[in-house]
Protein backbone atom coordinates (compact mmCIF):
# COMPACT_ATOMS: atom_id res chain seq x y z
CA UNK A 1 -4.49 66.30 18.11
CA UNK A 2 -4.55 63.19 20.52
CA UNK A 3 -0.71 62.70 21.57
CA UNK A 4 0.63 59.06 20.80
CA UNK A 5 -0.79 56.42 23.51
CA UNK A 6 1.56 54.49 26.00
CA UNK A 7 -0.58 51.63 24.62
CA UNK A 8 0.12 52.56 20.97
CA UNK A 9 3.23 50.71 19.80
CA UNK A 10 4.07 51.87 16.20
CA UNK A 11 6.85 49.88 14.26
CA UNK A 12 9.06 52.59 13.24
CA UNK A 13 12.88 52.59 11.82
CA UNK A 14 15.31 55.73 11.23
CA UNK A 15 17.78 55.12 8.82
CA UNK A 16 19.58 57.25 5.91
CA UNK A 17 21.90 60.24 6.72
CA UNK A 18 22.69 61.28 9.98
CA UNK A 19 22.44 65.47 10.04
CA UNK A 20 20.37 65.58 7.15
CA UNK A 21 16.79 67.28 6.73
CA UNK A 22 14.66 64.26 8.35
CA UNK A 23 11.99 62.75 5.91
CA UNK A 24 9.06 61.36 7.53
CA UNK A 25 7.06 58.51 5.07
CA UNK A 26 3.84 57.67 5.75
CA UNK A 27 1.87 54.48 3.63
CA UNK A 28 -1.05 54.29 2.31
CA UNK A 29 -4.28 52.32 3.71
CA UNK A 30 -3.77 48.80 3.95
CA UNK A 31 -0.30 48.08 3.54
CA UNK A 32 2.80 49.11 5.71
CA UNK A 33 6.39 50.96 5.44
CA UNK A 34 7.30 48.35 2.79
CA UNK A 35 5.61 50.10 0.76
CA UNK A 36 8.44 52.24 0.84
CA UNK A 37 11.05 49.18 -0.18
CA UNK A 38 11.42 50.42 -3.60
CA UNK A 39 12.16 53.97 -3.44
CA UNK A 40 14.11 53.70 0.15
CA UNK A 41 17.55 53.43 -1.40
CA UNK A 42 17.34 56.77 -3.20
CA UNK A 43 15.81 58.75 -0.03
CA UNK A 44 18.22 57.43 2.49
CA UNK A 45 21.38 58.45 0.15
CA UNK A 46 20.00 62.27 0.59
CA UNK A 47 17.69 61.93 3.93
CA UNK A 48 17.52 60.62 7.29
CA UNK A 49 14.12 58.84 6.95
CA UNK A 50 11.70 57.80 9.05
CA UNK A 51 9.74 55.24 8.65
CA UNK A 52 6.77 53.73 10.31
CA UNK A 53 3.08 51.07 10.00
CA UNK A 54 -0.03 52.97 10.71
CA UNK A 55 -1.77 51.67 13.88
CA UNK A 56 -3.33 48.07 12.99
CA UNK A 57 -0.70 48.08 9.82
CA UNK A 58 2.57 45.91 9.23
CA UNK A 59 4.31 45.28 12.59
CA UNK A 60 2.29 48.13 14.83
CA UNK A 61 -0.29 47.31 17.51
CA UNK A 62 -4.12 47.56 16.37
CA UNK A 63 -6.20 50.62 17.70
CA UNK A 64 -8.31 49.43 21.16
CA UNK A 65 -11.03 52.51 19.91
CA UNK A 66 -12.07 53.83 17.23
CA UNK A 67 -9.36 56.78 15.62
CA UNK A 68 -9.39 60.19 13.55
CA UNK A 69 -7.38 61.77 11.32
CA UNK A 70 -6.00 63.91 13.95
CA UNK A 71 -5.14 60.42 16.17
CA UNK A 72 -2.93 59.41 13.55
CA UNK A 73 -1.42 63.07 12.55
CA UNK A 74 -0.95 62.84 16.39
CA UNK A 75 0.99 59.79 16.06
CA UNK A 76 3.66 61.28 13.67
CA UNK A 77 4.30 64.40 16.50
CA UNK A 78 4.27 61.51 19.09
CA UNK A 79 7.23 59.52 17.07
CA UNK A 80 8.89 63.16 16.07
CA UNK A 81 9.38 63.95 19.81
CA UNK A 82 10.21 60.53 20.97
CA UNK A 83 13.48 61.45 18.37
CA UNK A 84 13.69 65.10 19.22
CA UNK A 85 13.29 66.18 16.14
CA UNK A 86 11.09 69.48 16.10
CA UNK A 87 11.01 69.83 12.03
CA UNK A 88 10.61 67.20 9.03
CA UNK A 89 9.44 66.95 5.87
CA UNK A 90 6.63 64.94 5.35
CA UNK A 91 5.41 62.83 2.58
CA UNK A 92 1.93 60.63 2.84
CA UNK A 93 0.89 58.27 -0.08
CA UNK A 94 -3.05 58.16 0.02
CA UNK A 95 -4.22 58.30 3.24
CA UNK A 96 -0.90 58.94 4.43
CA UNK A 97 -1.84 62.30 2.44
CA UNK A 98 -4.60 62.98 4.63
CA UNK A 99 -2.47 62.46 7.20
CA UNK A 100 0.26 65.32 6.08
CA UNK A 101 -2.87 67.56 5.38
CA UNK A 102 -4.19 67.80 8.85
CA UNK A 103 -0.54 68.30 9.95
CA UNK A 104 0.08 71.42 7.77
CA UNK A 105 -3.25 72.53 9.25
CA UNK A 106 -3.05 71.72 12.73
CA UNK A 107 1.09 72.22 13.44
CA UNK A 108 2.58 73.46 10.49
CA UNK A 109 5.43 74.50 12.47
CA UNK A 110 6.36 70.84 12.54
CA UNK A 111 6.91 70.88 8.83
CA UNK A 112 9.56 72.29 6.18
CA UNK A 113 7.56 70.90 3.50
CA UNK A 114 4.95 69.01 2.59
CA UNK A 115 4.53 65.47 -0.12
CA UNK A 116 1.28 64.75 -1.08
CA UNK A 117 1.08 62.02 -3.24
CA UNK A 118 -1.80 59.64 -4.53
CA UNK A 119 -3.88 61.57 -2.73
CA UNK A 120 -7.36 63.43 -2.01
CA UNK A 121 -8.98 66.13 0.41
CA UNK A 122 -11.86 63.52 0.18
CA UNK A 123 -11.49 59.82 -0.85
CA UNK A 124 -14.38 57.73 -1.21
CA UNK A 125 -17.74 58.06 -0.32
CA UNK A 126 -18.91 57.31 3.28
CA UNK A 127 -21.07 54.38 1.64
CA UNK A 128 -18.05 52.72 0.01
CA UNK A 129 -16.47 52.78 2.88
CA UNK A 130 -19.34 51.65 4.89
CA UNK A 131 -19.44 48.67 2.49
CA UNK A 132 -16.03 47.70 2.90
CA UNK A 133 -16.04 47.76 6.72
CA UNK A 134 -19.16 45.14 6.64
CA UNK A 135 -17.05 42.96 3.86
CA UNK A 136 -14.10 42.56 5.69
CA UNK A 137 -16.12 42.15 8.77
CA UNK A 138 -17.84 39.13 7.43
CA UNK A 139 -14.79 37.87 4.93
CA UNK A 140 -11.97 38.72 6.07
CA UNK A 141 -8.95 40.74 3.96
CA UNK A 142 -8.72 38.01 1.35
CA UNK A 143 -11.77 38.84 -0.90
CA UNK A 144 -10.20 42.34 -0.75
CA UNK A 145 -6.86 41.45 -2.23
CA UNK A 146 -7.23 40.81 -5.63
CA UNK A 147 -9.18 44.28 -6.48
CA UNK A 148 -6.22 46.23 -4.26
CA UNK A 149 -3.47 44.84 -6.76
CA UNK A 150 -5.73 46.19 -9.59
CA UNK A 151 -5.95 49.45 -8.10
CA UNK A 152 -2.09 49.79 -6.66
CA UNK A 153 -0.23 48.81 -9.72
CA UNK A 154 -0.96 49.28 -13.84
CA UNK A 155 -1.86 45.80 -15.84
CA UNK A 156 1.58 46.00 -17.25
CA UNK A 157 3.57 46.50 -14.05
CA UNK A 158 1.60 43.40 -12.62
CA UNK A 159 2.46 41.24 -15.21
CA UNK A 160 6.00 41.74 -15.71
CA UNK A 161 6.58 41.85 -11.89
CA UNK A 162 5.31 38.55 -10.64
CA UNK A 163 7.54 38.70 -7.52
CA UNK A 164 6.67 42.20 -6.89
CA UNK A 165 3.01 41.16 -6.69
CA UNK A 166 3.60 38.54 -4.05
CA UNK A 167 5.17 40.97 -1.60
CA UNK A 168 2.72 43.77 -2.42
CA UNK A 169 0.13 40.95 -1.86
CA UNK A 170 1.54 39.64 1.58
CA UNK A 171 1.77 43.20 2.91
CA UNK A 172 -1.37 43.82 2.03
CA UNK A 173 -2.33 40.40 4.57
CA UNK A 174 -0.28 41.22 7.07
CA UNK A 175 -2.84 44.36 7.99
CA UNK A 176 -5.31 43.43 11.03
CA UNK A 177 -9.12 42.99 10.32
CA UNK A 178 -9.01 46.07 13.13
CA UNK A 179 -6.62 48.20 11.35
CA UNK A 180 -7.93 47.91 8.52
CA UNK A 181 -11.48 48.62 9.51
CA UNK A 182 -10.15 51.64 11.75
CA UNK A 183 -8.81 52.82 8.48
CA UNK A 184 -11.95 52.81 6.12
CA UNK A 185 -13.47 54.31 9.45
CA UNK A 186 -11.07 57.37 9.17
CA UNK A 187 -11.20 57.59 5.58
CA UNK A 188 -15.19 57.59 5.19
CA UNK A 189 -15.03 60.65 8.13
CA UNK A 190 -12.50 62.87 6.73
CA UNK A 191 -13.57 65.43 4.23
CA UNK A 192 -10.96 68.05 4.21
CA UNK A 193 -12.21 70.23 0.80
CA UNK A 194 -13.27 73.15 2.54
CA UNK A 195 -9.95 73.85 4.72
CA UNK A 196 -7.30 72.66 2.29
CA UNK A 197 -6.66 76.35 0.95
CA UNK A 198 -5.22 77.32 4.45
CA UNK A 199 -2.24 74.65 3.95
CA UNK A 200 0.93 76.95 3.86
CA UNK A 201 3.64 74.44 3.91
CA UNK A 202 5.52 74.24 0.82
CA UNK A 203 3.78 71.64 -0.93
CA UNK A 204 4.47 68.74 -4.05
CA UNK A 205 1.30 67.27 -5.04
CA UNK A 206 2.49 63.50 -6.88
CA UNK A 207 -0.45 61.71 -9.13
CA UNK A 208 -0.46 58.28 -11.00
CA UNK A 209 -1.55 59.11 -14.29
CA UNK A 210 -3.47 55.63 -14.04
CA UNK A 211 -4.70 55.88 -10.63
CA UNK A 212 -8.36 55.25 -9.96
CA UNK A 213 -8.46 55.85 -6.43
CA UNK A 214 -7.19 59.50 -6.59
CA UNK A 215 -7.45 60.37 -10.00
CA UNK A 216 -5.14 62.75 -11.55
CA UNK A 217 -7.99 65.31 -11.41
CA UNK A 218 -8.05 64.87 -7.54
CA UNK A 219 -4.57 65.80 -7.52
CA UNK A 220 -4.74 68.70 -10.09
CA UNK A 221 -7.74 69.58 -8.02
CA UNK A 222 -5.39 69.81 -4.79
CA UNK A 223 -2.49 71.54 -6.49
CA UNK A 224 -5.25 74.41 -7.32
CA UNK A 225 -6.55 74.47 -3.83
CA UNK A 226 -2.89 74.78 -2.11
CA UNK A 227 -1.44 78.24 -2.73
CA UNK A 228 2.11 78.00 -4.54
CA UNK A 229 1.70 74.51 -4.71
CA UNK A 230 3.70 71.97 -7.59
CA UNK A 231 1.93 69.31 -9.46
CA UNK A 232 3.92 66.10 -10.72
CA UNK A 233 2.40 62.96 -12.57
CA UNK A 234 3.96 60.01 -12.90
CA UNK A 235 3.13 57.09 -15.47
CA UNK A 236 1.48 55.09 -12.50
CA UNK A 237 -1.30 53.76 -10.34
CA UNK A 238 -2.12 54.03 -7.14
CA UNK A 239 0.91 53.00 -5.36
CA UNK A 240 3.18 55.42 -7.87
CA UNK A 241 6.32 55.44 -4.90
CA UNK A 242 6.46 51.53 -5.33
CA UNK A 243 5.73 51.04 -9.24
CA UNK A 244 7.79 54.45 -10.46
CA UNK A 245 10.70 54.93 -7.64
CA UNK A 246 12.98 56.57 -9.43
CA UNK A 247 10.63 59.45 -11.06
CA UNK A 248 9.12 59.18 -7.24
CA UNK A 249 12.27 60.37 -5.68
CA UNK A 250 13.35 62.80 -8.61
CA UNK A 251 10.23 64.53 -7.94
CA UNK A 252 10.97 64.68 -4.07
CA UNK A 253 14.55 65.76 -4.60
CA UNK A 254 13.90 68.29 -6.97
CA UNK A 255 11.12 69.88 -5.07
CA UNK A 256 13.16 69.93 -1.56
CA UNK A 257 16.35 69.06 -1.43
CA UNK A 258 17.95 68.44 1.75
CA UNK A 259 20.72 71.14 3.00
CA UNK A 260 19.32 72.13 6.63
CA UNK A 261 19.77 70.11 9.71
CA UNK A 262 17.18 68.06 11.31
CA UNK A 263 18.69 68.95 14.70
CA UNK A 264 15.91 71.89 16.51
């Protein structure tokens, strides 16, 4: 994996416990660590977190070339040594997922355990993704907006959280025509089906029960490939950390709760 670039500057923040197990979060495509907002308080009473934007997301610097999975898996060792922390559990919300996948595979020495939620070892088709890089080429990330609430959050969470769906809606703006494309780029050229059964991290697999990105059969589909893995659905979309916190974090906290230092 591609260590993090001097020219890389990724908005990160470390808050929570001090000598806890750290937690590293990792957002989904197109939005930023405020995605985290919701479930933060619950986390930082039992972790220390880290959080941090994606290249080209929320308050980090756009990619100057064209990145890969293992560019942005590279980023997360990159910010992990820049704290001296040698071991963390991980959890990546959609392609943050991907993200946590090609760590387990690639330095799964660097992990205690492993989150997957709202996730996929494949998401999309290459055409989709194809599709959306010309759209947002041509129109911007405006079009786009509108269709991304529908998938993030169920009809009834969007209409009984008005306020909600303005700052899910102006962090979904915030991302960079560049990130965002980089993104779509990354998630049209990552198929991970066929390696998935070598992950040997402890592993929680999370799934919105309403989520038609990464269905709840993607996720049942991942549980089955990961040896030993657990399977959790919550009554949510896409974005289940944001519309079902408290279930979110249960399911973290139950699965690994934190007792071992983050120190070495």
């Amino acid at each position: 994996m591609t260590p993090l670039s001097v020219e890389l500057r990724l908005h990160h923040v470390l808050s929570g416990r001090p000598g806890r197990d750290l937690l590293v979060l990792s957002h989904s495509f197109g939005a930023s660590m405020r995605l985290w907002d919701n479930v933060l308080p619950a986390l930082e009473a039992e972790y220390r977190v880290l959080r941090y934007d994606m290249r080209g997301h929320g308050a980090s610097s756009a990619p100057a070339a064209p990145c890969t999975v293992h560019d942005l898996a590279g980023d997360v060792l990159g910010l992990l040594d820049s704290i001296h922390v040698e071991h963390a559990l991980f959890c990546g919300l959609s392609i943050g997922g991907l993200i946590g996948m090609t760590l387990a595979l690639h330095a799964p020495h660097r992990l205690n355990a492993l989150v997957l939620a709202n996730t996929a070892a494949r998401i999309g088709t290459p055409q989709m993704w194809d599709e959306r890089i010309a759209l947002v080429h041509q129109a911007g990330l405006a079009p786009l907006i509108p269709s991304a609430l529908e998938r993030g959050f169920t009809a009834a969470y969007r209409r009984d959280h008005n306020h909600e769906m303005q700052r899910a809606q102006q962090m979904i703006a915030a991302t960079s025509v560049e990130g965002y494309c980089a993104g779509c780029a990354v998630l049209r050229d990552t198929d991970l089906r066929e390696r998935i059964s070598a992950i040997q991290v402890p592993t929680l697999v999370i799934a919105g029960a309403h989520d038609p990105v990464t269905t709840p059969s993607d996720g049942q589909q991942l549980a089955a490939a990961v040896r030993g893995s657990r399977y959790v659905e919550l009554p949510a979309a896409h974005l289940s950390a944001w519309e079902r916190p408290q279930d979110f974090a249960r399911a973290i906290l139950d699965f690994c709760p934190s007792e071992r230092s983050n120190h070495g």
